[in-house]
PDB file of N, CA and C in Angstrom:
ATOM      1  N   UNK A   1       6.476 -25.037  51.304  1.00  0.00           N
ATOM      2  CA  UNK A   1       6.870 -25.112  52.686  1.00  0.00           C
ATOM      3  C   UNK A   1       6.720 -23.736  53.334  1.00  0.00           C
ATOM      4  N   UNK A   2       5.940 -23.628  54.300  1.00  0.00           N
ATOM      5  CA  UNK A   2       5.702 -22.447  55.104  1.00  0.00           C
ATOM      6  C   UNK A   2       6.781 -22.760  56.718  1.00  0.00           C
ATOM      7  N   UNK A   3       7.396 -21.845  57.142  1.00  0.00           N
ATOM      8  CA  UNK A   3       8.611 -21.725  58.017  1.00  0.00           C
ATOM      9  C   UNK A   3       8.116 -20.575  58.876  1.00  0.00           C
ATOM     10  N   UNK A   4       8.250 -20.580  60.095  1.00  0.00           N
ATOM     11  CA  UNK A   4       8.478 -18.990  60.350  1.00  0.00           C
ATOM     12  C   UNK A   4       9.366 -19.241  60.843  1.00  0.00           C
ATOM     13  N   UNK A   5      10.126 -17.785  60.446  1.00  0.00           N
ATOM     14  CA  UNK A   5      11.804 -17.523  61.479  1.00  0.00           C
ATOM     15  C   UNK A   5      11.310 -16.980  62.492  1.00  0.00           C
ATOM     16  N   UNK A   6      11.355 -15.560  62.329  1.00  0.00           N
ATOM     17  CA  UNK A   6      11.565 -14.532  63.399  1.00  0.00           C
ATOM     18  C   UNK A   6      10.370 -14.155  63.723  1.00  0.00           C
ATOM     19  N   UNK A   7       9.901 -13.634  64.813  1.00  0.00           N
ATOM     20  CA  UNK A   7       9.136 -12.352  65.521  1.00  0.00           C
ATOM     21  C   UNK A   7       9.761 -11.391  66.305  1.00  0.00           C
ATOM     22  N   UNK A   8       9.591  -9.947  66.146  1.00  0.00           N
ATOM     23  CA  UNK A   8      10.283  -8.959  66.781  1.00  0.00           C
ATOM     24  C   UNK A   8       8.875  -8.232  67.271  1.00  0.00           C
ATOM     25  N   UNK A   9       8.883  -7.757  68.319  1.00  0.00           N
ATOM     26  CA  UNK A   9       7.895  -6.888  69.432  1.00  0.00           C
ATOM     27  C   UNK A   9       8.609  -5.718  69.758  1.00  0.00           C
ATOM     28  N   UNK A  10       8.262  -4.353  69.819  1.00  0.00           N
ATOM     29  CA  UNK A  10       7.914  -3.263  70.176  1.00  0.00           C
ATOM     30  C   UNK A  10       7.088  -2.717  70.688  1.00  0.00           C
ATOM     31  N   UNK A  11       7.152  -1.915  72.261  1.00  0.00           N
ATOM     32  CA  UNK A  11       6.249  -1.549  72.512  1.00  0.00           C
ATOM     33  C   UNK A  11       5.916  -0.096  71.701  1.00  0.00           C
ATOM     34  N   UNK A  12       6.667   0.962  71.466  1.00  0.00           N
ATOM     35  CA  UNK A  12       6.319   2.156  70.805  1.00  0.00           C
ATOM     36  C   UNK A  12       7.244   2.327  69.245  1.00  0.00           C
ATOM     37  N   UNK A  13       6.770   2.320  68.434  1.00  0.00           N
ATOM     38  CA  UNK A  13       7.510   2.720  66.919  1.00  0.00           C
ATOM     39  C   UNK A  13       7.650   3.745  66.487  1.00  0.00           C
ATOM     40  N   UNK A  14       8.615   4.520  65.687  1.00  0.00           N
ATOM     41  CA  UNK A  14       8.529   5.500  65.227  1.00  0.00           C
ATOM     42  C   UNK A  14       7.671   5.385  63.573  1.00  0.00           C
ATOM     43  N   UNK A  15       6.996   5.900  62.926  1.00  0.00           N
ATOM     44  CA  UNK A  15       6.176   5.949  61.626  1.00  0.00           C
ATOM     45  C   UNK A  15       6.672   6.649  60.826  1.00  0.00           C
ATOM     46  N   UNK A  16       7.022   6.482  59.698  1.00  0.00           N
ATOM     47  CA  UNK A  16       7.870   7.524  58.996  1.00  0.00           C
ATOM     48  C   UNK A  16       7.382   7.289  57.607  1.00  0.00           C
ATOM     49  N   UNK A  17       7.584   8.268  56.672  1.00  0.00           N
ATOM     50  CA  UNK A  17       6.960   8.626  54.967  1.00  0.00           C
ATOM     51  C   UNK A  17       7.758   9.686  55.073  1.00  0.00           C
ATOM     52  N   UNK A  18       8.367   9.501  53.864  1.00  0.00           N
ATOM     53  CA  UNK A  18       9.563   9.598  52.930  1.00  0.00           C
ATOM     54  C   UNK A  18      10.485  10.432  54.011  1.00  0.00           C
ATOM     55  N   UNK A  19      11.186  10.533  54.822  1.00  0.00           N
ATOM     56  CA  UNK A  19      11.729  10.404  56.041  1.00  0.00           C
ATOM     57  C   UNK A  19      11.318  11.240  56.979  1.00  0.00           C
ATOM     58  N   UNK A  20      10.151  11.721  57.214  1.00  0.00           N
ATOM     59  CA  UNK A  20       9.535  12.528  57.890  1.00  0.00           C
ATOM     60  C   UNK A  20       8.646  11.412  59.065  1.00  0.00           C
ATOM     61  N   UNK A  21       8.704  11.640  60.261  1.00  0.00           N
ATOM     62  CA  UNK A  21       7.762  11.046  61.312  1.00  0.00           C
ATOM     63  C   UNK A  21       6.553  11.611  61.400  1.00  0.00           C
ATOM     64  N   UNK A  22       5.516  11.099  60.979  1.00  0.00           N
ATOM     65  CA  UNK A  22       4.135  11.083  60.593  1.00  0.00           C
ATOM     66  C   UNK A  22       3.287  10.727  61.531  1.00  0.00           C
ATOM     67  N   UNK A  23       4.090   9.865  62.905  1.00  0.00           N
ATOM     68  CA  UNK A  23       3.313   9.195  64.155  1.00  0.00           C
ATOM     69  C   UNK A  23       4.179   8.142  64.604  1.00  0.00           C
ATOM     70  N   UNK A  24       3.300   7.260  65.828  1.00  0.00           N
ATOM     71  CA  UNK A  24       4.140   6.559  66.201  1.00  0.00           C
ATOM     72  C   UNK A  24       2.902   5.310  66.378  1.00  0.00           C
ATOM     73  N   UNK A  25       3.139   4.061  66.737  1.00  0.00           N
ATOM     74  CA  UNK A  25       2.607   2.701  66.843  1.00  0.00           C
ATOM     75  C   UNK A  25       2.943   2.039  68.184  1.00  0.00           C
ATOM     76  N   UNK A  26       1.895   1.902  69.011  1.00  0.00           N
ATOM     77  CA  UNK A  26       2.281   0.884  69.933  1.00  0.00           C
ATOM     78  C   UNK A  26       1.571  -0.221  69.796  1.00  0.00           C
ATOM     79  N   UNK A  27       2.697  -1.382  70.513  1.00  0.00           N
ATOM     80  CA  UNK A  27       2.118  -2.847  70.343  1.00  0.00           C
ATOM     81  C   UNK A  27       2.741  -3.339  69.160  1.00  0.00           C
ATOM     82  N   UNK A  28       3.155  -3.222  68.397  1.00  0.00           N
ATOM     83  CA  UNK A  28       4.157  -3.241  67.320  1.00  0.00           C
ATOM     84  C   UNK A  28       4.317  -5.149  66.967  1.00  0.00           C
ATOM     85  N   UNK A  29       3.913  -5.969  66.403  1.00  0.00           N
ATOM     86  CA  UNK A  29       4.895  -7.081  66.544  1.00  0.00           C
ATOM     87  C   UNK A  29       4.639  -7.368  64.998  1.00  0.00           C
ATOM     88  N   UNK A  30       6.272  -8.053  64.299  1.00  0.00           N
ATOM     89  CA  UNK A  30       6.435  -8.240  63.175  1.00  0.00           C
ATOM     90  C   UNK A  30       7.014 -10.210  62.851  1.00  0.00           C
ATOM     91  N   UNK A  31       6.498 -10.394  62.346  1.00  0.00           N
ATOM     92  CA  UNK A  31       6.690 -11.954  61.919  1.00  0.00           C
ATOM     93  C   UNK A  31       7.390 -11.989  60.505  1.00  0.00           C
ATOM     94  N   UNK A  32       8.376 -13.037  60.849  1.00  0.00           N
ATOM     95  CA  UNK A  32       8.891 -13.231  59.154  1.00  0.00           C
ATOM     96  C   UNK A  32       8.684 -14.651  59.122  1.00  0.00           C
ATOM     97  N   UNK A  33       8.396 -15.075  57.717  1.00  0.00           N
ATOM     98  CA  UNK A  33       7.985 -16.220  57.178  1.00  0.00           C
ATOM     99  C   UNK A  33       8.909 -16.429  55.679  1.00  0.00           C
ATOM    100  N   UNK A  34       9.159 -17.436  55.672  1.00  0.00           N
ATOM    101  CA  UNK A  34       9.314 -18.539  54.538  1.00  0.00           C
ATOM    102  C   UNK A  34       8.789 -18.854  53.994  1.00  0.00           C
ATOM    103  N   UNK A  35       7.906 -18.645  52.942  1.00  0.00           N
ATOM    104  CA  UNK A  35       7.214 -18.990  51.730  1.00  0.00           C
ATOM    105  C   UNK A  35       7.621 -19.127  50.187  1.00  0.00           C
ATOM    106  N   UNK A  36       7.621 -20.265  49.532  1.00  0.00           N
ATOM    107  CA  UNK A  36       7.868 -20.542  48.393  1.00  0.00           C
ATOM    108  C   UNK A  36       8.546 -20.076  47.751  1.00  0.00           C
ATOM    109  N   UNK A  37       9.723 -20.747  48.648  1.00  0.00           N
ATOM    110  CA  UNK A  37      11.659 -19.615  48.630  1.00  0.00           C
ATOM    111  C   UNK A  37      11.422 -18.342  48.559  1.00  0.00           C
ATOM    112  N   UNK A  38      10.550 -17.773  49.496  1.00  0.00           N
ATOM    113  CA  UNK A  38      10.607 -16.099  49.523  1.00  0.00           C
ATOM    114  C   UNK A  38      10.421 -15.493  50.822  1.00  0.00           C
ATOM    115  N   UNK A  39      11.080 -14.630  51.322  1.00  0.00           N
ATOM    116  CA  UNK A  39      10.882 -14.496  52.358  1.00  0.00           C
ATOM    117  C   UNK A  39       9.552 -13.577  52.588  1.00  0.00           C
ATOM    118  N   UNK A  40       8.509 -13.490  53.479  1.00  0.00           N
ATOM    119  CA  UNK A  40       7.627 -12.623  53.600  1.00  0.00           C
ATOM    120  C   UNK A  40       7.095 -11.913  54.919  1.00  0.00           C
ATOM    121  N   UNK A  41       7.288 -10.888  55.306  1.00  0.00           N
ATOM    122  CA  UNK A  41       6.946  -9.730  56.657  1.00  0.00           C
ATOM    123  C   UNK A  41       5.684  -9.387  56.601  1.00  0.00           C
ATOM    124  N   UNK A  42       5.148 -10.134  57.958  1.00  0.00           N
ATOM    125  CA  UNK A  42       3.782  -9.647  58.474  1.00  0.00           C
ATOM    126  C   UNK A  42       3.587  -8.822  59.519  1.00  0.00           C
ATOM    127  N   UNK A  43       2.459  -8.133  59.926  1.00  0.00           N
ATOM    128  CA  UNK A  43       2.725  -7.972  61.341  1.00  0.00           C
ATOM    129  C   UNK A  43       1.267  -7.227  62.129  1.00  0.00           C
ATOM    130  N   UNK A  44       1.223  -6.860  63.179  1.00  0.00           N
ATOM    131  CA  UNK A  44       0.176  -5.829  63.964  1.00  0.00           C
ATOM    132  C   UNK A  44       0.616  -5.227  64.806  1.00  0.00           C
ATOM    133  N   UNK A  45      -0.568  -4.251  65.017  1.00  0.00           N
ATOM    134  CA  UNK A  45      -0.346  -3.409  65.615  1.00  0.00           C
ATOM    135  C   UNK A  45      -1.519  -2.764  66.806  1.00  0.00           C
ATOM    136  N   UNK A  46      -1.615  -2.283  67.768  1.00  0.00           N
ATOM    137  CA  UNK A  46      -2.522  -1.775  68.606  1.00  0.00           C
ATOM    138  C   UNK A  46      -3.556  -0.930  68.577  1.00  0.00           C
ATOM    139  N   UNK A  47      -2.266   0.025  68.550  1.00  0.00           N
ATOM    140  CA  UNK A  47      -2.419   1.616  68.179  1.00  0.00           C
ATOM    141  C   UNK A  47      -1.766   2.208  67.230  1.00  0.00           C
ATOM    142  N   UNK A  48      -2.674   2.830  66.181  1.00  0.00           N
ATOM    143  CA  UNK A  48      -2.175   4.452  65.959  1.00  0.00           C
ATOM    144  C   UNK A  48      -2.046   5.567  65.824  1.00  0.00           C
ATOM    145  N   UNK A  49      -1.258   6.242  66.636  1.00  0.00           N
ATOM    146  CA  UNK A  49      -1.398   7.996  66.516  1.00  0.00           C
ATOM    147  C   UNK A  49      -0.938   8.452  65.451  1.00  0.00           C
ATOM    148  N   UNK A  50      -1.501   9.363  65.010  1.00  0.00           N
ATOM    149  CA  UNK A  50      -1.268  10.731  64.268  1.00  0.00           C
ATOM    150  C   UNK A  50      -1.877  11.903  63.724  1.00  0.00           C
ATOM    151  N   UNK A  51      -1.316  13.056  63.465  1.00  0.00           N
ATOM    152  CA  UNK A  51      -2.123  14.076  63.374  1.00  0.00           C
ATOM    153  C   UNK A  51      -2.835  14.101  62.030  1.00  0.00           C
ATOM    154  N   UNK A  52      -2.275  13.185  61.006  1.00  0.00           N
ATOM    155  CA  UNK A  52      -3.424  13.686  59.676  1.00  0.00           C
ATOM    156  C   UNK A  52      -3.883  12.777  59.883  1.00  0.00           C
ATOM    157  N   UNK A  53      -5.028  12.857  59.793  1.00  0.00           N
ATOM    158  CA  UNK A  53      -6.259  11.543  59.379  1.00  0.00           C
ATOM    159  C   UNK A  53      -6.461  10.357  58.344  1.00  0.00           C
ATOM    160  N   UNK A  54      -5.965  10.994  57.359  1.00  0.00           N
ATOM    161  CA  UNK A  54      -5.765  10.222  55.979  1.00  0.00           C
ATOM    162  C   UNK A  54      -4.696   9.573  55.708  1.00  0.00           C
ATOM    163  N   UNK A  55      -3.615   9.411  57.002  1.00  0.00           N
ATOM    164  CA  UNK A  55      -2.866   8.052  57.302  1.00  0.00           C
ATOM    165  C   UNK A  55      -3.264   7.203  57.648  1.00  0.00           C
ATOM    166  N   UNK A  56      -4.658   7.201  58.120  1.00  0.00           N
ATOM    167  CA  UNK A  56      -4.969   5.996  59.079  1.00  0.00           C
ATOM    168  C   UNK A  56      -6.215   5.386  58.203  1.00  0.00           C
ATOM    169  N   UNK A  57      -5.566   5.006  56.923  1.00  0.00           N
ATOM    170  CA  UNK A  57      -6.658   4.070  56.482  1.00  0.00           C
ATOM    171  C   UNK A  57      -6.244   2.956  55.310  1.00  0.00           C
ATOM    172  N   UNK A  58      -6.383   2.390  55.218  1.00  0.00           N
ATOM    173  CA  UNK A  58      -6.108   1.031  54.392  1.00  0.00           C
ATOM    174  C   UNK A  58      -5.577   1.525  53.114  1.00  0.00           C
ATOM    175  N   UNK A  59      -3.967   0.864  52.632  1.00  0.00           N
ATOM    176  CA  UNK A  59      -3.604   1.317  51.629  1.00  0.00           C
ATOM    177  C   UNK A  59      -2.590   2.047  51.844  1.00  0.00           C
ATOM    178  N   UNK A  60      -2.245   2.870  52.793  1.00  0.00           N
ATOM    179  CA  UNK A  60      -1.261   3.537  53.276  1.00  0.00           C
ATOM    180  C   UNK A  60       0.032   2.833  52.999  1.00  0.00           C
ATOM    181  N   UNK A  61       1.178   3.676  52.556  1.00  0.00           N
ATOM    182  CA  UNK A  61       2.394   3.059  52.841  1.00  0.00           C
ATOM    183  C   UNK A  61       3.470   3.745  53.337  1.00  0.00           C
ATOM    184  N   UNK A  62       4.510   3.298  54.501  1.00  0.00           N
ATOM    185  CA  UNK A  62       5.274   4.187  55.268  1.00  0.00           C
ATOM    186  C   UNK A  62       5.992   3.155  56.205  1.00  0.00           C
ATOM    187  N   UNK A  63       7.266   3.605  56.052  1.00  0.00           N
ATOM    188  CA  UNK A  63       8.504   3.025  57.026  1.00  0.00           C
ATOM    189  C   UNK A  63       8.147   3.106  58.364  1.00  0.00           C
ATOM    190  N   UNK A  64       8.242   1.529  59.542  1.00  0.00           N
ATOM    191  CA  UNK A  64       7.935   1.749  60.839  1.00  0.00           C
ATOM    192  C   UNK A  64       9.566   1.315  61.429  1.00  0.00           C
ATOM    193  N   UNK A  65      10.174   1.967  62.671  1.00  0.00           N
ATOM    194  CA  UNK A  65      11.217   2.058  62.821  1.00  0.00           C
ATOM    195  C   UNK A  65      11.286   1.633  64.384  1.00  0.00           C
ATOM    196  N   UNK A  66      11.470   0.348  64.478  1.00  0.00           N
ATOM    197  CA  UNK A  66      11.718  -0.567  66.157  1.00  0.00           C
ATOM    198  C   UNK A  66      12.731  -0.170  66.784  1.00  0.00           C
ATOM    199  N   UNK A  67      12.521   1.376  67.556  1.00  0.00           N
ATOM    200  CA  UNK A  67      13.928   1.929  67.886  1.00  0.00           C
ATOM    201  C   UNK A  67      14.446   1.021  68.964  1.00  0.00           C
ATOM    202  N   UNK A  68      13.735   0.232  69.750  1.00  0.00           N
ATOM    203  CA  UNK A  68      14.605  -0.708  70.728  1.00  0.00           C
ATOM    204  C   UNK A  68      15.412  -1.913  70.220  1.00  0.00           C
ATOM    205  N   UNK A  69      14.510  -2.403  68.983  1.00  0.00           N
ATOM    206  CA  UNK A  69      15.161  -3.091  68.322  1.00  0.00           C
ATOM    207  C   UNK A  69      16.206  -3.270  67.304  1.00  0.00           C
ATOM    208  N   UNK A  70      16.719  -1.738  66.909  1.00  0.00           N
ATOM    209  CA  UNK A  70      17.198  -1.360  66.151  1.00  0.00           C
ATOM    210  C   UNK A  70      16.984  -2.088  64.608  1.00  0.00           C
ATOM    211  N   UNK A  71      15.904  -1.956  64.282  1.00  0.00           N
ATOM    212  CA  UNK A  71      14.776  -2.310  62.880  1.00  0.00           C
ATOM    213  C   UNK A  71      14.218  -1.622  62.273  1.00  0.00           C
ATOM    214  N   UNK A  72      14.605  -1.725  61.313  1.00  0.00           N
ATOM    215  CA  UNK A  72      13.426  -0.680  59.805  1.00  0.00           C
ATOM    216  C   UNK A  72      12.716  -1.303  59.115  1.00  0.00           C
ATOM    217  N   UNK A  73      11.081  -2.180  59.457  1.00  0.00           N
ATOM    218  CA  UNK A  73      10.243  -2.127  58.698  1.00  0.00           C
ATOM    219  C   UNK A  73      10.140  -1.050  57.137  1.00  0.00           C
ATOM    220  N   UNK A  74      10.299  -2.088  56.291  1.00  0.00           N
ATOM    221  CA  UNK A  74      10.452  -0.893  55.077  1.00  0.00           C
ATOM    222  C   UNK A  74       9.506  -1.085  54.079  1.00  0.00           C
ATOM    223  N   UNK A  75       8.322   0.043  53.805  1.00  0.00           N
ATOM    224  CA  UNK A  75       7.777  -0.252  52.806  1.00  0.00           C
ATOM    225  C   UNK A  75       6.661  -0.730  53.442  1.00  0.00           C
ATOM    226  N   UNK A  76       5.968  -0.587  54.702  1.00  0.00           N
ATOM    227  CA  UNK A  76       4.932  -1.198  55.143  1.00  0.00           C
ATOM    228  C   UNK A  76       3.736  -0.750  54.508  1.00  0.00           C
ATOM    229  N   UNK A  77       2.709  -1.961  54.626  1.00  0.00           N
ATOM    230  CA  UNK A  77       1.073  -1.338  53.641  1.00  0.00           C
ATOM    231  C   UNK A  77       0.613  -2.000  54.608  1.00  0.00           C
ATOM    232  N   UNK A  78      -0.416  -1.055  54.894  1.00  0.00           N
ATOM    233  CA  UNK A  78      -1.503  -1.428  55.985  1.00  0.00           C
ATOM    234  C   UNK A  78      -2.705  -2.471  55.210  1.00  0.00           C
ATOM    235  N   UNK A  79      -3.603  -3.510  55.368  1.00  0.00           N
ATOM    236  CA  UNK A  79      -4.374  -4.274  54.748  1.00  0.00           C
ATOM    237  C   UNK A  79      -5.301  -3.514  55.718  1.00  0.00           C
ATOM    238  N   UNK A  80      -5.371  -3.510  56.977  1.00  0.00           N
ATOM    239  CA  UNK A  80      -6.885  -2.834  57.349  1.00  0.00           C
ATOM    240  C   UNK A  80      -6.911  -2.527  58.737  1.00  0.00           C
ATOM    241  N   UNK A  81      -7.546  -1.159  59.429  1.00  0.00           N
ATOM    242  CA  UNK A  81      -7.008  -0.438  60.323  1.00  0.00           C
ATOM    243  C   UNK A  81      -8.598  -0.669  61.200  1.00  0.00           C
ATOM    244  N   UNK A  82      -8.812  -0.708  62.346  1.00  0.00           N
ATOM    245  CA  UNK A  82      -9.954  -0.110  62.917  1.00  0.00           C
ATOM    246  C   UNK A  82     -10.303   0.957  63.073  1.00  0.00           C
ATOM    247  N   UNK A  83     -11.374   1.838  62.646  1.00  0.00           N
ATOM    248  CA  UNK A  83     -11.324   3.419  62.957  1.00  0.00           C
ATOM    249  C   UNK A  83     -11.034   3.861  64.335  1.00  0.00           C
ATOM    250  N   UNK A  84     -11.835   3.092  65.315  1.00  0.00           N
ATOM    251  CA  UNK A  84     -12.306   3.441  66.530  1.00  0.00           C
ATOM    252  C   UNK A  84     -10.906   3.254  67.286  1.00  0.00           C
ATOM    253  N   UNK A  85     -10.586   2.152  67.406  1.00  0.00           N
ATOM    254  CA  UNK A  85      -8.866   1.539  68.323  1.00  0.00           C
ATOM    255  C   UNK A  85      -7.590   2.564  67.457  1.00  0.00           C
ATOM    256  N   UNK A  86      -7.876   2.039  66.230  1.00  0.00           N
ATOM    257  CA  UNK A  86      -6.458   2.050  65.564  1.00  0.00           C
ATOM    258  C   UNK A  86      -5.531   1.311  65.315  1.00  0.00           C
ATOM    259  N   UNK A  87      -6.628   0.117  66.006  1.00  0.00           N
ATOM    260  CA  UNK A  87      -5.579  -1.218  65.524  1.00  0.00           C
ATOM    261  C   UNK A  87      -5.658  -2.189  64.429  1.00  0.00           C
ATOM    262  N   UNK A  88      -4.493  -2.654  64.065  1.00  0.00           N
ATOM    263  CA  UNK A  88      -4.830  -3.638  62.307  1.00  0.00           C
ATOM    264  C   UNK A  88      -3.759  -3.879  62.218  1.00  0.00           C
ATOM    265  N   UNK A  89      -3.526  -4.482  60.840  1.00  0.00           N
ATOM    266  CA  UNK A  89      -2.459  -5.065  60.489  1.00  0.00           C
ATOM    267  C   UNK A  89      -1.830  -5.067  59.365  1.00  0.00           C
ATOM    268  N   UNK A  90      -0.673  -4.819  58.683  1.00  0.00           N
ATOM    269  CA  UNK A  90       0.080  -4.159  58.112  1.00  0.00           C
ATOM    270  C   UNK A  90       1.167  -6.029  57.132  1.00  0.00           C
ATOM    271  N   UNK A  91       1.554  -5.645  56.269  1.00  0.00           N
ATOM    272  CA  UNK A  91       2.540  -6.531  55.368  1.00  0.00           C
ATOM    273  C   UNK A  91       3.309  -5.472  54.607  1.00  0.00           C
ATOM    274  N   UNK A  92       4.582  -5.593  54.620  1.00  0.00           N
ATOM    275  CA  UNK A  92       6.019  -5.229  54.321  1.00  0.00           C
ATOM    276  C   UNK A  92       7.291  -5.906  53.736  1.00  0.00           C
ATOM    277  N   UNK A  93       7.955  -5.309  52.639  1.00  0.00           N
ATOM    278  CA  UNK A  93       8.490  -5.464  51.873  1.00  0.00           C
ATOM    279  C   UNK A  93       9.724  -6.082  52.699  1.00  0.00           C
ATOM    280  N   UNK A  94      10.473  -5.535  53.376  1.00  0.00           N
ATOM    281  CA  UNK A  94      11.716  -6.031  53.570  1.00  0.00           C
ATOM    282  C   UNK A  94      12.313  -5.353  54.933  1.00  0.00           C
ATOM    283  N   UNK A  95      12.812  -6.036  55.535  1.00  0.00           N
ATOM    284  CA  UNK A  95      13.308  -5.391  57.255  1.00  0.00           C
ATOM    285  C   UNK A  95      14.772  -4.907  56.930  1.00  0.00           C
ATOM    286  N   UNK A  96      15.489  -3.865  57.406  1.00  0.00           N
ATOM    287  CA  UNK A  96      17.097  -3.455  57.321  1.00  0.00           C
ATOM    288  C   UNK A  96      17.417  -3.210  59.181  1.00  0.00           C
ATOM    289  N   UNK A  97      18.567  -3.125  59.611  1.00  0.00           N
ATOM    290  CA  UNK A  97      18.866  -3.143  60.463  1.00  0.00           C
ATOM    291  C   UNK A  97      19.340  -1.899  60.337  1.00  0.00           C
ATOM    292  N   UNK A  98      19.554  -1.093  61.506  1.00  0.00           N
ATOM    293  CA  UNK A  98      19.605   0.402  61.969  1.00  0.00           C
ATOM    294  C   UNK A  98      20.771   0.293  63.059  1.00  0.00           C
ATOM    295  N   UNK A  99      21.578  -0.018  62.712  1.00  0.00           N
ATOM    296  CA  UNK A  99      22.747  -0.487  64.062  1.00  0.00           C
ATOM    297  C   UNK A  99      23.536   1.358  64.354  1.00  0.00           C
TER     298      UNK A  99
END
């Protein structure tokens, strides 16, 4: 049985590795799903900035932080980025709340 619960949208994110802000993400939106009693976090993204280069490529992993939403994407891995935009899409371990 496939379910979706939630979707959460952000327009700007904070990007973070190992608690340092590394960049930020706009366009932000995250989906949670129900799969074979497990819960599972998808999501995309627009844009992304940042100053090292060798964040922005497939494989990456790093906490995105929905400051309007008060959400911690945790553990996000990018599956595949566009060079040119910066946009792609990302799957993640587990969401925490930031209240």
């Amino acid at each position: 049985m496939i379910k979706m619960e939630r979707t959460y949208g952000c327009f700007r994110a904070q990007v973070l590795r190992n608690g340092k802000q590394i960049g930020t993400m706009e366009g932000v939106y995250v989906t949670q799903w129900f799969v074979k009693n497990k819960y599972r976090f998808t999501g995309t993204f627009n844009r992304f900035f940042t100053d090292e280069p060798e964040y922005r490529r497939p494989g990456e992993r790093f906490d995105i932080v929905l400051l309007d939403k008060h959400i911690i994407v945790k553990n996000a891995f990018i599956e595949w980025i566009r060079e040119q935009s910066g946009s792609g899409t990302f799957n993640a371990e587990k969401i925490e709340s930031c209240i």
